[in-house]
C-alpha atoms as a PDB file:
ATOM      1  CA  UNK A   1     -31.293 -58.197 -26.969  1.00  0.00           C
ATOM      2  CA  UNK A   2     -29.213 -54.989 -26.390  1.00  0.00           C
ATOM      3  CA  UNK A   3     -28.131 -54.203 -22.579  1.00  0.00           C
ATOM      4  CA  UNK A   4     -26.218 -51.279 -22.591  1.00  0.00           C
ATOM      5  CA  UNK A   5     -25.550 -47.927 -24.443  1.00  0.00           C
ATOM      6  CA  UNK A   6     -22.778 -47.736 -27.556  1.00  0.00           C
ATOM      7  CA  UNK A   7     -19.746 -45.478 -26.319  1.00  0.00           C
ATOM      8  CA  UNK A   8     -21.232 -43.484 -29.649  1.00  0.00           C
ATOM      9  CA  UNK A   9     -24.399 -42.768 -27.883  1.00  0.00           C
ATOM     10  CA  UNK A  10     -22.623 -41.778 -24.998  1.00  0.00           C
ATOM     11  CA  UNK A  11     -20.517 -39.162 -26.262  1.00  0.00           C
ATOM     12  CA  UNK A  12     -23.797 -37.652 -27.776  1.00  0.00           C
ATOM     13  CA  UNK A  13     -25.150 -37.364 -24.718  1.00  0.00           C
ATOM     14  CA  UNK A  14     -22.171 -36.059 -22.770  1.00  0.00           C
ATOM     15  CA  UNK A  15     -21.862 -33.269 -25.657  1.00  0.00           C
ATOM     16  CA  UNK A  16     -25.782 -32.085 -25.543  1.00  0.00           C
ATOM     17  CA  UNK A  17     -25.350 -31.940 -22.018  1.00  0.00           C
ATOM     18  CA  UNK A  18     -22.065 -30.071 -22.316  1.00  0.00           C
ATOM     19  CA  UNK A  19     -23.509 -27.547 -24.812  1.00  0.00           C
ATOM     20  CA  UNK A  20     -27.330 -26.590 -22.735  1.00  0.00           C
ATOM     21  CA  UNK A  21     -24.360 -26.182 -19.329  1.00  0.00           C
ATOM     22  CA  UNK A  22     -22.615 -23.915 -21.834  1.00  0.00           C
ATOM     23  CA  UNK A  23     -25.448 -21.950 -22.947  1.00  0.00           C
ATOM     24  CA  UNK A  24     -26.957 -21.685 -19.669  1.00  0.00           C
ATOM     25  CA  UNK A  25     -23.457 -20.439 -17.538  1.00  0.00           C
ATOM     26  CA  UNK A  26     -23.070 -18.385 -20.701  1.00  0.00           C
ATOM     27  CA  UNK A  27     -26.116 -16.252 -20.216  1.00  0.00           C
ATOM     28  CA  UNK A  28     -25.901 -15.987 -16.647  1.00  0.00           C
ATOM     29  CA  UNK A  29     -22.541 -14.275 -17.064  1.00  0.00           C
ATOM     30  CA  UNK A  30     -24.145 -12.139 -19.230  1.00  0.00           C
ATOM     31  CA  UNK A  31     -26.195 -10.807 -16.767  1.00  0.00           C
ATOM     32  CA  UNK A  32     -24.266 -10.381 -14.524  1.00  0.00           C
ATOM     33  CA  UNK A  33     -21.665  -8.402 -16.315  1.00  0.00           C
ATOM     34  CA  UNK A  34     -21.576  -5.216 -15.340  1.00  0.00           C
ATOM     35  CA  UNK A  35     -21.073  -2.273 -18.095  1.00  0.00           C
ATOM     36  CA  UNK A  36     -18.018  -0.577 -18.997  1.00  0.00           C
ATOM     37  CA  UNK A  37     -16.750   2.356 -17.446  1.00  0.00           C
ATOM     38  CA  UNK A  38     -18.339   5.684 -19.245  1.00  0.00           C
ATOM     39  CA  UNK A  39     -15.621   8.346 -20.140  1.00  0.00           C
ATOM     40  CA  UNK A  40     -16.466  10.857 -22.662  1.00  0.00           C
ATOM     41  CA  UNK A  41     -15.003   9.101 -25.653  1.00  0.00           C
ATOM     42  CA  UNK A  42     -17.011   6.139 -25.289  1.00  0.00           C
ATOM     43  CA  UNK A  43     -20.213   7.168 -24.159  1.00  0.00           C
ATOM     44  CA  UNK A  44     -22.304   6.664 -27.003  1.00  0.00           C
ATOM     45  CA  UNK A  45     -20.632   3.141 -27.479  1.00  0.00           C
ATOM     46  CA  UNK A  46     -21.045   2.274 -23.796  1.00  0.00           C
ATOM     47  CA  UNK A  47     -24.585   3.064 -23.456  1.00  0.00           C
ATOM     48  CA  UNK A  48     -25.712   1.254 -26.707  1.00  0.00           C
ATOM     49  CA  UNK A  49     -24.416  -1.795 -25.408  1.00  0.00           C
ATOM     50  CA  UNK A  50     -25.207  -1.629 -22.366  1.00  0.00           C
ATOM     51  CA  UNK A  51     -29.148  -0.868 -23.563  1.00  0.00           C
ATOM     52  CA  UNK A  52     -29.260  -2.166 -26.800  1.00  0.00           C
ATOM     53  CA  UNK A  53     -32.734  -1.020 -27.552  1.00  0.00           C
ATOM     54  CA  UNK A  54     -33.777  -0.275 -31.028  1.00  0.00           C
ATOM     55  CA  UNK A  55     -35.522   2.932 -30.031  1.00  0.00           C
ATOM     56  CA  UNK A  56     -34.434   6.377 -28.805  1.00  0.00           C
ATOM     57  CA  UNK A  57     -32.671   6.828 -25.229  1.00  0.00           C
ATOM     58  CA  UNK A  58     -31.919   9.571 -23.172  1.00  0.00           C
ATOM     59  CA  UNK A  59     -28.576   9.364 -20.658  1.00  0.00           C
ATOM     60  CA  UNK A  60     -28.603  11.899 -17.657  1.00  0.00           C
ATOM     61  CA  UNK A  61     -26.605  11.993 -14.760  1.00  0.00           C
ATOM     62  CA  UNK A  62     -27.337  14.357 -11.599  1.00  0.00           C
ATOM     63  CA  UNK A  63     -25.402  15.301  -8.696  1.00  0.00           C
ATOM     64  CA  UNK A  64     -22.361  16.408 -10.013  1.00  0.00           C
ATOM     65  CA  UNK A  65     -22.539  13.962 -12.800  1.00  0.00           C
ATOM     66  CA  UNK A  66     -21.817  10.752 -10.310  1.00  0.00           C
ATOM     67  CA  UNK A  67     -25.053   9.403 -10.720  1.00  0.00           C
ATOM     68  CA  UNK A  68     -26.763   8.423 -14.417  1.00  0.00           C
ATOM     69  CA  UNK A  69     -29.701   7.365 -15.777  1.00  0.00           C
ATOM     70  CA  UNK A  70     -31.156   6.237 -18.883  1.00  0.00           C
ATOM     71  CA  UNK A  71     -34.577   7.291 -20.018  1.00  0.00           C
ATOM     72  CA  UNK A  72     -36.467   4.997 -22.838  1.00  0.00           C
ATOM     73  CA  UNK A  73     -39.782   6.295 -22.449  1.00  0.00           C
ATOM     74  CA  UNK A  74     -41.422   6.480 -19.660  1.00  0.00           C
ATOM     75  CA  UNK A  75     -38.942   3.715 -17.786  1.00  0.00           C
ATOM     76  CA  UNK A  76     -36.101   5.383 -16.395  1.00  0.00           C
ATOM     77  CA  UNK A  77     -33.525   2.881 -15.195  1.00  0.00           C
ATOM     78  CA  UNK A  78     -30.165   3.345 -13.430  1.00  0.00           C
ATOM     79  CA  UNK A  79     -26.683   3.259 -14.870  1.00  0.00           C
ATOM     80  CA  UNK A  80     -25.133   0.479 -12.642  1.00  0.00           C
ATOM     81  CA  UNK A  81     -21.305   0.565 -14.359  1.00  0.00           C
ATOM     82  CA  UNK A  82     -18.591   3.355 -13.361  1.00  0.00           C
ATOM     83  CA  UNK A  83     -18.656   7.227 -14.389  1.00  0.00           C
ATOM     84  CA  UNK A  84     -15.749   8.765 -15.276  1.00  0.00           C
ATOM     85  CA  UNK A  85     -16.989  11.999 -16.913  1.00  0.00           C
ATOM     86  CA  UNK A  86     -14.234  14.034 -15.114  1.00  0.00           C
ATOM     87  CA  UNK A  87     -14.172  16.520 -12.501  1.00  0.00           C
ATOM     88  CA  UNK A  88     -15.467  20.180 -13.579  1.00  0.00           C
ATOM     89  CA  UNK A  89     -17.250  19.079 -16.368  1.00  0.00           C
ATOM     90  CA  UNK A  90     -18.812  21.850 -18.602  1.00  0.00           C
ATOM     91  CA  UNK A  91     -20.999  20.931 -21.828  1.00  0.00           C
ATOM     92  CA  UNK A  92     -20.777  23.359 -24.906  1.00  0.00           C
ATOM     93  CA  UNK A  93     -22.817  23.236 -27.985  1.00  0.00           C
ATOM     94  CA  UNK A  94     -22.898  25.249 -31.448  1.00  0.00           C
ATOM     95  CA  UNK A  95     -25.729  28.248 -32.005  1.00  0.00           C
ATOM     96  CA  UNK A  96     -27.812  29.318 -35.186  1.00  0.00           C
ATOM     97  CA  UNK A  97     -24.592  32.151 -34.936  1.00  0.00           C
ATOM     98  CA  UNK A  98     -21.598  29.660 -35.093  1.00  0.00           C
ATOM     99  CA  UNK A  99     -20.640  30.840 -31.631  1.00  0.00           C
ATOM    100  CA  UNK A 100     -19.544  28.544 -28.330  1.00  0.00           C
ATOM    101  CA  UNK A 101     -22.532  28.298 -26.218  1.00  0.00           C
ATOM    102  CA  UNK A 102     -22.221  26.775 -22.517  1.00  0.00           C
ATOM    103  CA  UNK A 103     -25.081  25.289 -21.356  1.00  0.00           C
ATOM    104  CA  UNK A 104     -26.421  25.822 -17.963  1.00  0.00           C
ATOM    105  CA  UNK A 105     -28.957  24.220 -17.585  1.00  0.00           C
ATOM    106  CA  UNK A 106     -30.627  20.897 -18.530  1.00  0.00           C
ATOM    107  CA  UNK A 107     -33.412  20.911 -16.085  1.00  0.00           C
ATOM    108  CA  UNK A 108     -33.964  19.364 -13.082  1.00  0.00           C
ATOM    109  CA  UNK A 109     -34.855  15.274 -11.777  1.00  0.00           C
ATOM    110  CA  UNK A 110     -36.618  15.182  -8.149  1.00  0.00           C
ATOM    111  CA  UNK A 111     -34.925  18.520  -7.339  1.00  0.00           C
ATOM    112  CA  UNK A 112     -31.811  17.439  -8.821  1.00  0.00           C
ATOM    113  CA  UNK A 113     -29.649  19.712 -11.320  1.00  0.00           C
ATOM    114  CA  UNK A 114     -29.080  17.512 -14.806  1.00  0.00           C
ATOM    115  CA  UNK A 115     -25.418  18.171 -15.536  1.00  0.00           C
ATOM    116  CA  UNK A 116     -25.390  16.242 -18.595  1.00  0.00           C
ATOM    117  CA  UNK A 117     -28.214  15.019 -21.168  1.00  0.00           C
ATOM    118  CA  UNK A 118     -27.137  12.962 -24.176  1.00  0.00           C
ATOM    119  CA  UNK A 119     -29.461  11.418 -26.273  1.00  0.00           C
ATOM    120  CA  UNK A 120     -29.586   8.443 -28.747  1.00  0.00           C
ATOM    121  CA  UNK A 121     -31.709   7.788 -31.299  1.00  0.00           C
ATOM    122  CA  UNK A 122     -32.741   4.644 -33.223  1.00  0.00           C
ATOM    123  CA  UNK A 123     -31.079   5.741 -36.529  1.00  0.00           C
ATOM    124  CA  UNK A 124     -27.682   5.483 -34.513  1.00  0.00           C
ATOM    125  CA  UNK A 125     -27.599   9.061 -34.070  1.00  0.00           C
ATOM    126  CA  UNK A 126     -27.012  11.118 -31.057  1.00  0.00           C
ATOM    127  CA  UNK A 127     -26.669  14.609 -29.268  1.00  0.00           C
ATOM    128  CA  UNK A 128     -23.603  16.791 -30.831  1.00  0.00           C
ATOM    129  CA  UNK A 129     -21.666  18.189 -27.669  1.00  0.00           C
ATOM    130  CA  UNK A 130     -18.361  19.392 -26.571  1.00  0.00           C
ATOM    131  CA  UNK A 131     -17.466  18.410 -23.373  1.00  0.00           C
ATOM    132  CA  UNK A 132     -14.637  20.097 -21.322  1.00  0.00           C
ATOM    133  CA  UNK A 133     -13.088  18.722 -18.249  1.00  0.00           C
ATOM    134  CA  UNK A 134     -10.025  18.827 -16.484  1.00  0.00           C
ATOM    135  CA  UNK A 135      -8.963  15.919 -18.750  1.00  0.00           C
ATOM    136  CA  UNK A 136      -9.351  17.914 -21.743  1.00  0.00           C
ATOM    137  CA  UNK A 137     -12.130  18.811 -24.207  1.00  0.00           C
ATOM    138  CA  UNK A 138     -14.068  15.996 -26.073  1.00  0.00           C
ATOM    139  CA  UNK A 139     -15.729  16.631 -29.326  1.00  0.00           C
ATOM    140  CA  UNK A 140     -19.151  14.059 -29.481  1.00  0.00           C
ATOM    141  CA  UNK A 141     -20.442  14.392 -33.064  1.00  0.00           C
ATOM    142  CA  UNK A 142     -23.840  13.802 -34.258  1.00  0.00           C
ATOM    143  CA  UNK A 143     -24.038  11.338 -36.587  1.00  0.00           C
ATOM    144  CA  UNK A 144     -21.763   8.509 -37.063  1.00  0.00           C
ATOM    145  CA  UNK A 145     -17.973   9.911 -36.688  1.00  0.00           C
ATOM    146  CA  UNK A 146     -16.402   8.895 -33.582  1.00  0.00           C
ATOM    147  CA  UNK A 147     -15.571  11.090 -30.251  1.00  0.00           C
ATOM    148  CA  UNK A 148     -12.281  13.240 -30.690  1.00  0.00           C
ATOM    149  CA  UNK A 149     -10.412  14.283 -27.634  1.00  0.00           C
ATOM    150  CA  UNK A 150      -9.148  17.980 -28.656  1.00  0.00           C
ATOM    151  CA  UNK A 151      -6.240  20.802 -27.333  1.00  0.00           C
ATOM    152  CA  UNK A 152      -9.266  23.640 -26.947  1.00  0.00           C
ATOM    153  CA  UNK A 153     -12.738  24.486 -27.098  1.00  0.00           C
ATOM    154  CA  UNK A 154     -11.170  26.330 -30.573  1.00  0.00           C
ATOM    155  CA  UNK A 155     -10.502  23.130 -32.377  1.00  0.00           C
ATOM    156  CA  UNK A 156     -13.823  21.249 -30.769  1.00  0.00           C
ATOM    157  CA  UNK A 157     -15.797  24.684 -32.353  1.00  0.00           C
ATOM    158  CA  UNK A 158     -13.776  24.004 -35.768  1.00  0.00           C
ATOM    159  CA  UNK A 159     -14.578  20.223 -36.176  1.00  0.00           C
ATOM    160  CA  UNK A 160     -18.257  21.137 -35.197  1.00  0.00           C
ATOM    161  CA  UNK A 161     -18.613  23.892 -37.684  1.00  0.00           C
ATOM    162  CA  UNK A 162     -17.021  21.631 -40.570  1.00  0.00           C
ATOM    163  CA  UNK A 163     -18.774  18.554 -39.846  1.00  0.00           C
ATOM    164  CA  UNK A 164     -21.938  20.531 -39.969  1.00  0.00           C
ATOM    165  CA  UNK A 165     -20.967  21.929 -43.241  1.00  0.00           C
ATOM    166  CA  UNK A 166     -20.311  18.938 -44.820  1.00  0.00           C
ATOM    167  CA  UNK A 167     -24.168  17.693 -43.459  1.00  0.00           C
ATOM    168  CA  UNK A 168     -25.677  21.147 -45.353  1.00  0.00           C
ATOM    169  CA  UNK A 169     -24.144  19.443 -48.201  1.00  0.00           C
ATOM    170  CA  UNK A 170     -26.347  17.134 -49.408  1.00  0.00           C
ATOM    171  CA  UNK A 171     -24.422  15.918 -52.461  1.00  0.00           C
ATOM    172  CA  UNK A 172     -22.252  13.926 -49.770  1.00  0.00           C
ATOM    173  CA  UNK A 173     -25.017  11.621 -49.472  1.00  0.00           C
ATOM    174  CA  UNK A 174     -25.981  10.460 -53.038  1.00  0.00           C
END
């Protein structure tokens, strides 16, 4: 008649209870991780995953662009990592004319001005912007390029106007 365990069935049992610690510690650290800093070159990046939802999002920050949000929805939930969108920061997009456009105004959030709206969509895609600071001037493309820190709103207006040339051109894509 067999008394004990084998020293096999012991290590079994020591390493299943070693892997569900593991797997439990593991996803409580993930939780409690707190996202990355947001700077304009990683923006898109940060948000995605920090939300990695498989459906359009909206970013907006208020009150001098120290406080963010992100919209999926009708849920609007706080960004709880760091902002570092630079003081004096001005956002720029292209017009039907090719010509530098500030904008002035994204709308307002419980009386709140929106100094910055940046959206994501599903198919990876997101807002095309220009973003000035006194850091420099950041070029966020469209589609799938990455975010180019640039000498001038110049070159940021050049890389716009040629990355949406090479869009209109739809033999690119087949």
């Amino acid at each position: 008649m067999r008394q004990a365990f084998t020293l096999i069935e012991l290590i079994i049992v020591v390493m299943l209870i070693s892997l569900v610690g593991f797997l439990v510690f593991s996803e409580a650290v993930k939780q409690n991780k707190r996202p990355d800093t947001i700077t304009p070159l990683n923006l898109k990046s940060t948000i995605k995953s920090s939300f990695p939802y498989n459906e359009d999002m909206e970013f907006f920050c208020i009150q001098n662009c120290r406080d963010c949000y992100i919209a999926k929805g009708s849920d609007i939930m706080p960004f709880k990592g760091n902002i570092n969108l630079g003081s004096n920061l001005e956002v720029y997009k292209i017009d039907r004319n090719n010509q530098l456009v500030k904008i002035e105004d994204f709308g307002r959030v419980k009386d709140n001005k929106i100094c910055l709206r940046y959206s994501i969509y599903k198919n990876g895609s997101s807002s095309e912007l220009i973003l000035s600071n006194d850091s420099g001037v950041y070029y966020l493309p469209s589609y799938f390029g990455k975010p180019k820190k640039l000498e001038d709103l110049d070159s940021a207006k050049e890389l716009w106007l040629k990355e949406d040339y090479n869009l209109r051109d739809s033999g690119n894509y087949y």
